[in-house]
PDB file of N, CA and C in Angstrom:
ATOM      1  N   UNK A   1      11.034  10.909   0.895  1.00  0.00           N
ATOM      2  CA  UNK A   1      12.397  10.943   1.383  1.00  0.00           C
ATOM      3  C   UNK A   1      12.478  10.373   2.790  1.00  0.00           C
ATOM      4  N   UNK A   2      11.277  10.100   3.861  1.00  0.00           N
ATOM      5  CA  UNK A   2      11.243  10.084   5.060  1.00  0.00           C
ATOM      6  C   UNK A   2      11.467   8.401   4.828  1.00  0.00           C
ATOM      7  N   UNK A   3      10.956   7.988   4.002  1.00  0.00           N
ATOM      8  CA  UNK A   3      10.773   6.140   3.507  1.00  0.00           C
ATOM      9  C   UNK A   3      11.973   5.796   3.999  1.00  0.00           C
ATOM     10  N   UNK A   4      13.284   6.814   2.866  1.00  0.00           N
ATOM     11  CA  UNK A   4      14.651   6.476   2.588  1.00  0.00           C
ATOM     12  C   UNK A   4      15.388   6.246   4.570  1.00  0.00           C
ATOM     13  N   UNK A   5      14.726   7.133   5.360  1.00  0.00           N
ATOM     14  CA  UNK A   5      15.524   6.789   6.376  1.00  0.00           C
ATOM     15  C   UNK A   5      14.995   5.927   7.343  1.00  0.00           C
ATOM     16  N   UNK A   6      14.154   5.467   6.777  1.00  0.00           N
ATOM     17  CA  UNK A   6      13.309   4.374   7.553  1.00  0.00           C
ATOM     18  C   UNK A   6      14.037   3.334   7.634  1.00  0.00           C
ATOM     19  N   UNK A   7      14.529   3.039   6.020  1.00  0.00           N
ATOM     20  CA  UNK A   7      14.879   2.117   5.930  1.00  0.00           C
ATOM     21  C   UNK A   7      16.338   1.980   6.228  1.00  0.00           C
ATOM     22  N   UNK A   8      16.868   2.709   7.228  1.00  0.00           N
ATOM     23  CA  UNK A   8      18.187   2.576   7.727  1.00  0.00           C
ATOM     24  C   UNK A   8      19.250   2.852   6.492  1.00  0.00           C
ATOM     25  N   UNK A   9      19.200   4.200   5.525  1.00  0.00           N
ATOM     26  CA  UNK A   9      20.367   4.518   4.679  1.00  0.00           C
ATOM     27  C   UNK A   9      20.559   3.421   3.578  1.00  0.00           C
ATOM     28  N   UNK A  10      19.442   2.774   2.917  1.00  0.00           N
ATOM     29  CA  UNK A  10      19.496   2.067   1.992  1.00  0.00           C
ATOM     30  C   UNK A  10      19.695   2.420   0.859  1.00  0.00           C
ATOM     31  N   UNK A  11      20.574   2.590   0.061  1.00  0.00           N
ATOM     32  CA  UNK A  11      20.794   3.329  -1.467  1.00  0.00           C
ATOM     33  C   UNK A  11      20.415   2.734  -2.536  1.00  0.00           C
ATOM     34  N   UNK A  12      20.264   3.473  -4.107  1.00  0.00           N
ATOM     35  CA  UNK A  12      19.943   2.961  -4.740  1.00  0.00           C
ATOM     36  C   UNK A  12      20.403   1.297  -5.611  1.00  0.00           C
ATOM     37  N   UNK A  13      21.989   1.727  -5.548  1.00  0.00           N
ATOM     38  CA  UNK A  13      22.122  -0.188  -5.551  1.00  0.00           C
ATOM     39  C   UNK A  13      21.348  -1.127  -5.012  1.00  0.00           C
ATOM     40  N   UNK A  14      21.133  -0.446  -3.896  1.00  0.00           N
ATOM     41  CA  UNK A  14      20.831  -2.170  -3.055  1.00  0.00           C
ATOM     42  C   UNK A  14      18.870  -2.028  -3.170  1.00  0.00           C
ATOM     43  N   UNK A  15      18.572  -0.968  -4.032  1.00  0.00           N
ATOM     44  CA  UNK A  15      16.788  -1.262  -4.031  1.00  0.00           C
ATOM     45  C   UNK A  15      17.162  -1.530  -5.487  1.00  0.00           C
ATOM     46  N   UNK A  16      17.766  -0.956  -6.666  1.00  0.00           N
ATOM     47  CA  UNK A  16      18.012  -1.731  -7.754  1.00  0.00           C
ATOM     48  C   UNK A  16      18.044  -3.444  -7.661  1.00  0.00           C
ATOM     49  N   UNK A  17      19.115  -3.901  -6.518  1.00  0.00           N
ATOM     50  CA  UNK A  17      19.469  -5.456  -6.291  1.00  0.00           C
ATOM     51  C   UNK A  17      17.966  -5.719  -5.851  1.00  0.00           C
ATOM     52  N   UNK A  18      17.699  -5.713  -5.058  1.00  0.00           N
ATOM     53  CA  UNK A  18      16.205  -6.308  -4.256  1.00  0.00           C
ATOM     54  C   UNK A  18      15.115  -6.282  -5.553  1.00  0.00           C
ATOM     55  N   UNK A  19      14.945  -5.328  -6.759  1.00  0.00           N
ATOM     56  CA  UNK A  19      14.076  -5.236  -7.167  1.00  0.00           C
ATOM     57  C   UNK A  19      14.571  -6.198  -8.370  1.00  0.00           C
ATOM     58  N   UNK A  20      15.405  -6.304  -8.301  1.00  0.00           N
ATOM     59  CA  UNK A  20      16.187  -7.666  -9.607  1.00  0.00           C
ATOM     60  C   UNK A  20      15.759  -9.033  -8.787  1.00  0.00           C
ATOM     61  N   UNK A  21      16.348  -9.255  -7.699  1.00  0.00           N
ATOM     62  CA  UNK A  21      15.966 -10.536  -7.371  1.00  0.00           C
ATOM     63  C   UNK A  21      14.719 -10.681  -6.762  1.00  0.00           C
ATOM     64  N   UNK A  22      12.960  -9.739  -6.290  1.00  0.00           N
ATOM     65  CA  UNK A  22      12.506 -10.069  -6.480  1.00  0.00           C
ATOM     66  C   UNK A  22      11.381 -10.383  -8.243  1.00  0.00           C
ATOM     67  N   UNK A  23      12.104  -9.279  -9.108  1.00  0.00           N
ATOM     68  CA  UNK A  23      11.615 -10.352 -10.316  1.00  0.00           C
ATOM     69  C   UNK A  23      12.003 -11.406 -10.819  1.00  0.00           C
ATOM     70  N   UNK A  24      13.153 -12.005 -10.528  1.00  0.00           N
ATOM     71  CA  UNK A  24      13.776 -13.359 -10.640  1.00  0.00           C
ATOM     72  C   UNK A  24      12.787 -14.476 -10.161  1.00  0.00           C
ATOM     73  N   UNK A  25      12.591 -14.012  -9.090  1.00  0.00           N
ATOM     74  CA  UNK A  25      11.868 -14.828  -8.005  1.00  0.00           C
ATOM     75  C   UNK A  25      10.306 -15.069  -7.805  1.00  0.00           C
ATOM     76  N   UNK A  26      10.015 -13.916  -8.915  1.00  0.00           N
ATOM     77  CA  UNK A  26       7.980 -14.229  -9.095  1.00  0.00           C
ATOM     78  C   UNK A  26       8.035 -13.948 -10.306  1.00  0.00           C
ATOM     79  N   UNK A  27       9.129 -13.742 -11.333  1.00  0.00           N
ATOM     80  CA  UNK A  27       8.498 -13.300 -12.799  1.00  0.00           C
ATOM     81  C   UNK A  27       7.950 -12.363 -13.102  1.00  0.00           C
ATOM     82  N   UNK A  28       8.224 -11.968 -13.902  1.00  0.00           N
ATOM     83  CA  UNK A  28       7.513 -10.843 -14.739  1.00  0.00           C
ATOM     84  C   UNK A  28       6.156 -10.648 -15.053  1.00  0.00           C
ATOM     85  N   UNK A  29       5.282 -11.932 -15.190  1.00  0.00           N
ATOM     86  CA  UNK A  29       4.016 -11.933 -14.877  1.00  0.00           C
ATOM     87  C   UNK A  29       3.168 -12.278 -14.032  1.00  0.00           C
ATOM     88  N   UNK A  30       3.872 -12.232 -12.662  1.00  0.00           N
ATOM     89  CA  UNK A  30       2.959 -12.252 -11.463  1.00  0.00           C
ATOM     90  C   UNK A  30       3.363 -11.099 -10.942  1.00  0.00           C
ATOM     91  N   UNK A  31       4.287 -10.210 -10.993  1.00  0.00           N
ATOM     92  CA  UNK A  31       4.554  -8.822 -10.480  1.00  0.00           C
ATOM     93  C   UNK A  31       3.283  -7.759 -10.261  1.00  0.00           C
ATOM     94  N   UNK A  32       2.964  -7.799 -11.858  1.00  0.00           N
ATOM     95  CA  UNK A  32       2.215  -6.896 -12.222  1.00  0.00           C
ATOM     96  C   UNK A  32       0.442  -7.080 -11.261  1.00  0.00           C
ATOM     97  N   UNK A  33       0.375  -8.635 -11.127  1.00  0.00           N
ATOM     98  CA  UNK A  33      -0.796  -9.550 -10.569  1.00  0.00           C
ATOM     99  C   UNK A  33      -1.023  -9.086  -9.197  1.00  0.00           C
ATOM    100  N   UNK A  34       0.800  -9.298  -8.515  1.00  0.00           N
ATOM    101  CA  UNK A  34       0.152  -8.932  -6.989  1.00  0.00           C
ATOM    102  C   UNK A  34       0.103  -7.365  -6.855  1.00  0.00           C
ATOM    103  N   UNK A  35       0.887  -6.508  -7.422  1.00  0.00           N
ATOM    104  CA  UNK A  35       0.095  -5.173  -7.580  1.00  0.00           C
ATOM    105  C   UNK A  35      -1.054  -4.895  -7.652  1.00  0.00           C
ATOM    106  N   UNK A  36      -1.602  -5.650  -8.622  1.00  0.00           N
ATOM    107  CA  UNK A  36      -3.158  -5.166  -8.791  1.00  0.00           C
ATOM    108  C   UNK A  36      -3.927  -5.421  -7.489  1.00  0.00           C
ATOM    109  N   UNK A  37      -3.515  -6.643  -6.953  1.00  0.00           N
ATOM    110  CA  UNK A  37      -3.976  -6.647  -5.815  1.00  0.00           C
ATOM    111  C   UNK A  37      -4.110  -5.956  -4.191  1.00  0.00           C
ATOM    112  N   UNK A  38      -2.564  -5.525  -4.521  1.00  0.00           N
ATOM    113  CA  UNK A  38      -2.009  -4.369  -3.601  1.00  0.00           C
ATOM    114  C   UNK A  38      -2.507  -3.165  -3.793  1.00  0.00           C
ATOM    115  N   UNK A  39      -3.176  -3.522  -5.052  1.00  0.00           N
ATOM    116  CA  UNK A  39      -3.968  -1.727  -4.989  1.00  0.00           C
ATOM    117  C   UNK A  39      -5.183  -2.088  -4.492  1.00  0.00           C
ATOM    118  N   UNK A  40      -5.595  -2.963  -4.988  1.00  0.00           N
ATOM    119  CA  UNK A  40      -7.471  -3.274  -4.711  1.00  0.00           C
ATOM    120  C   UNK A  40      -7.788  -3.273  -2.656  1.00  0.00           C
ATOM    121  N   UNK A  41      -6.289  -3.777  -2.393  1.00  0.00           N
ATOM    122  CA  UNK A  41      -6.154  -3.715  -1.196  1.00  0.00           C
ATOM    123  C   UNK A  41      -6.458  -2.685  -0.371  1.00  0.00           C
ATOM    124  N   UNK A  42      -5.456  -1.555  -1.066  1.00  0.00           N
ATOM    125  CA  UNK A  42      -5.420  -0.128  -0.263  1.00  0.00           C
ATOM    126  C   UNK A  42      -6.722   0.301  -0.590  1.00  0.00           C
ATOM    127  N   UNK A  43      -7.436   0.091  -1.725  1.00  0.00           N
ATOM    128  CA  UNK A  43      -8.413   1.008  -2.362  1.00  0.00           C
ATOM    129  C   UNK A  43      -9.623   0.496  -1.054  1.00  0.00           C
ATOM    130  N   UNK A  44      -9.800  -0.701  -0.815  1.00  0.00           N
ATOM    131  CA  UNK A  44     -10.762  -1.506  -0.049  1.00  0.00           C
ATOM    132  C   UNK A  44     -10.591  -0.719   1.450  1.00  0.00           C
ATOM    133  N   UNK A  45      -9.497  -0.859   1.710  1.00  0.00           N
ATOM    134  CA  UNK A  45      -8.931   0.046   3.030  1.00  0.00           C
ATOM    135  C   UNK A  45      -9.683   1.342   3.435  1.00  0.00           C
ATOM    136  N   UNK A  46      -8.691   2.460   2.226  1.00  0.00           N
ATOM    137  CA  UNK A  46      -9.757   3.672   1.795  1.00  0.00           C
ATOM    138  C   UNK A  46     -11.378   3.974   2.087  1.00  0.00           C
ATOM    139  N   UNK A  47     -11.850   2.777   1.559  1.00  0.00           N
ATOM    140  CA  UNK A  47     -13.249   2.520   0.955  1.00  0.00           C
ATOM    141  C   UNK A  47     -13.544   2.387   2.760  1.00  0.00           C
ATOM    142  N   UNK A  48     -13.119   1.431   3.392  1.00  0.00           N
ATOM    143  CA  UNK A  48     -13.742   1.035   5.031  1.00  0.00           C
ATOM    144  C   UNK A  48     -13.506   2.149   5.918  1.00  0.00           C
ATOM    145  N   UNK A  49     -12.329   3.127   5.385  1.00  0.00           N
ATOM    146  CA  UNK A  49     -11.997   4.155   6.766  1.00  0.00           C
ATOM    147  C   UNK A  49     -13.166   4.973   6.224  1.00  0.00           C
ATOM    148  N   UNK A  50     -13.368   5.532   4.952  1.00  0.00           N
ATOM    149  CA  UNK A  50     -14.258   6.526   4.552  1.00  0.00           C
ATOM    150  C   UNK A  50     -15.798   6.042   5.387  1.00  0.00           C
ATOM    151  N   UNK A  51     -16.482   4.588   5.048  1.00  0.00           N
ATOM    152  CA  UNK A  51     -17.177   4.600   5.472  1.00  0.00           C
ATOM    153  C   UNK A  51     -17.512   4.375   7.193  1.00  0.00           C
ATOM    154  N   UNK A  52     -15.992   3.991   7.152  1.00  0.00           N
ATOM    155  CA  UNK A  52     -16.544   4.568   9.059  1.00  0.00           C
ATOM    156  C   UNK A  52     -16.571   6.100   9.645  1.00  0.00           C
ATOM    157  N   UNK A  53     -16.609   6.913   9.222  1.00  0.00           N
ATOM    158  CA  UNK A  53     -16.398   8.142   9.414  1.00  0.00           C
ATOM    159  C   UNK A  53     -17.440   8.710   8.915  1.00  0.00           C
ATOM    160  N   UNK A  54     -18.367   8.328   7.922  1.00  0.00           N
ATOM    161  CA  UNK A  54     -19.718   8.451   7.006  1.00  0.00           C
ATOM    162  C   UNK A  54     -20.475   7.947   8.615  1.00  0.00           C
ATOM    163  N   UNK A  55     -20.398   6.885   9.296  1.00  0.00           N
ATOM    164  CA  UNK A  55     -20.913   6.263   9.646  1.00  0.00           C
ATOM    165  C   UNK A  55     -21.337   6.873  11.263  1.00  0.00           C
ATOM    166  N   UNK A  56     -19.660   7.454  11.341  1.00  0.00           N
ATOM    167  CA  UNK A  56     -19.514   8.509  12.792  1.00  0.00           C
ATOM    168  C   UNK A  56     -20.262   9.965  12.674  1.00  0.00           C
ATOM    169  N   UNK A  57     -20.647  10.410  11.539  1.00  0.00           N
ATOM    170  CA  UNK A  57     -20.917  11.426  10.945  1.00  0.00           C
ATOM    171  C   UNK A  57     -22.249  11.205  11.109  1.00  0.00           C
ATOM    172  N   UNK A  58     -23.077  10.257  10.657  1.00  0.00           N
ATOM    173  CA  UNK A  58     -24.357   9.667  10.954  1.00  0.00           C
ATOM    174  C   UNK A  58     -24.619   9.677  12.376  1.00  0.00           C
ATOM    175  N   UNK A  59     -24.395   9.093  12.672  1.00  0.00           N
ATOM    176  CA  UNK A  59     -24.224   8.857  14.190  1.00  0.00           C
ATOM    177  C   UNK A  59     -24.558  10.171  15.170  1.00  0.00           C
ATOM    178  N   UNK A  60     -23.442  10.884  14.869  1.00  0.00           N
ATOM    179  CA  UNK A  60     -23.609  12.454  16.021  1.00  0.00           C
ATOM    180  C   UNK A  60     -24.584  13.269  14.889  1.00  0.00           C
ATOM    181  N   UNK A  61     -25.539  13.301  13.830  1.00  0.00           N
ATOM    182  CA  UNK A  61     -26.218  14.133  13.913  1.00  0.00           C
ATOM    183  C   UNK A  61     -27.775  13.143  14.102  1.00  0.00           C
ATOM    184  N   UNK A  62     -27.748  11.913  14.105  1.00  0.00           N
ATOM    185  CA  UNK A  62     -29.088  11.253  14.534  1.00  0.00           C
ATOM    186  C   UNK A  62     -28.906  11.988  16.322  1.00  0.00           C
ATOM    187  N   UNK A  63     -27.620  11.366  16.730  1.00  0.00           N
ATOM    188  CA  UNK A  63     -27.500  12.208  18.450  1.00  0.00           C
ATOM    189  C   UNK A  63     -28.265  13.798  18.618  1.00  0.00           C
ATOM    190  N   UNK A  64     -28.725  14.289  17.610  1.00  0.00           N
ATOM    191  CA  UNK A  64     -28.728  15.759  18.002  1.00  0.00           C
ATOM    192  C   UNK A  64     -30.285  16.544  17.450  1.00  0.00           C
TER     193      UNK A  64
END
């Protein structure tokens, strides 16, 4: 719900409209494409914060 006021009182018409004209605009089968990628993205993200913190974790008990 915090998204909704981010985005300055945007209602559902106008994310219905945006989500019409961007499938107009990449098709129906590249939608699904850059998702996958948008996940592999975050997941990669995930994957680098975890291991820096593995890494900080290492770190202060070699220190000790």
């Amino acid at each position: 719900m915090d998204i909704l006021l981010f985005l300055g009182g945007i209602g559902w018409g106008e994310i219905i409209v945006i989500a019409l004209i961007v499938l107009l605009f990449f098709g129906g089968k590249k939608i699904p494409e850059m998702m996958k990628g948008l996940g592999r993205g975050v997941r990669s993200f995930k994957d680098g914060m975890n291991g820096k913190e593995e890494e900080q974790e290492t770190e202060k008990k070699d220190k000790e």
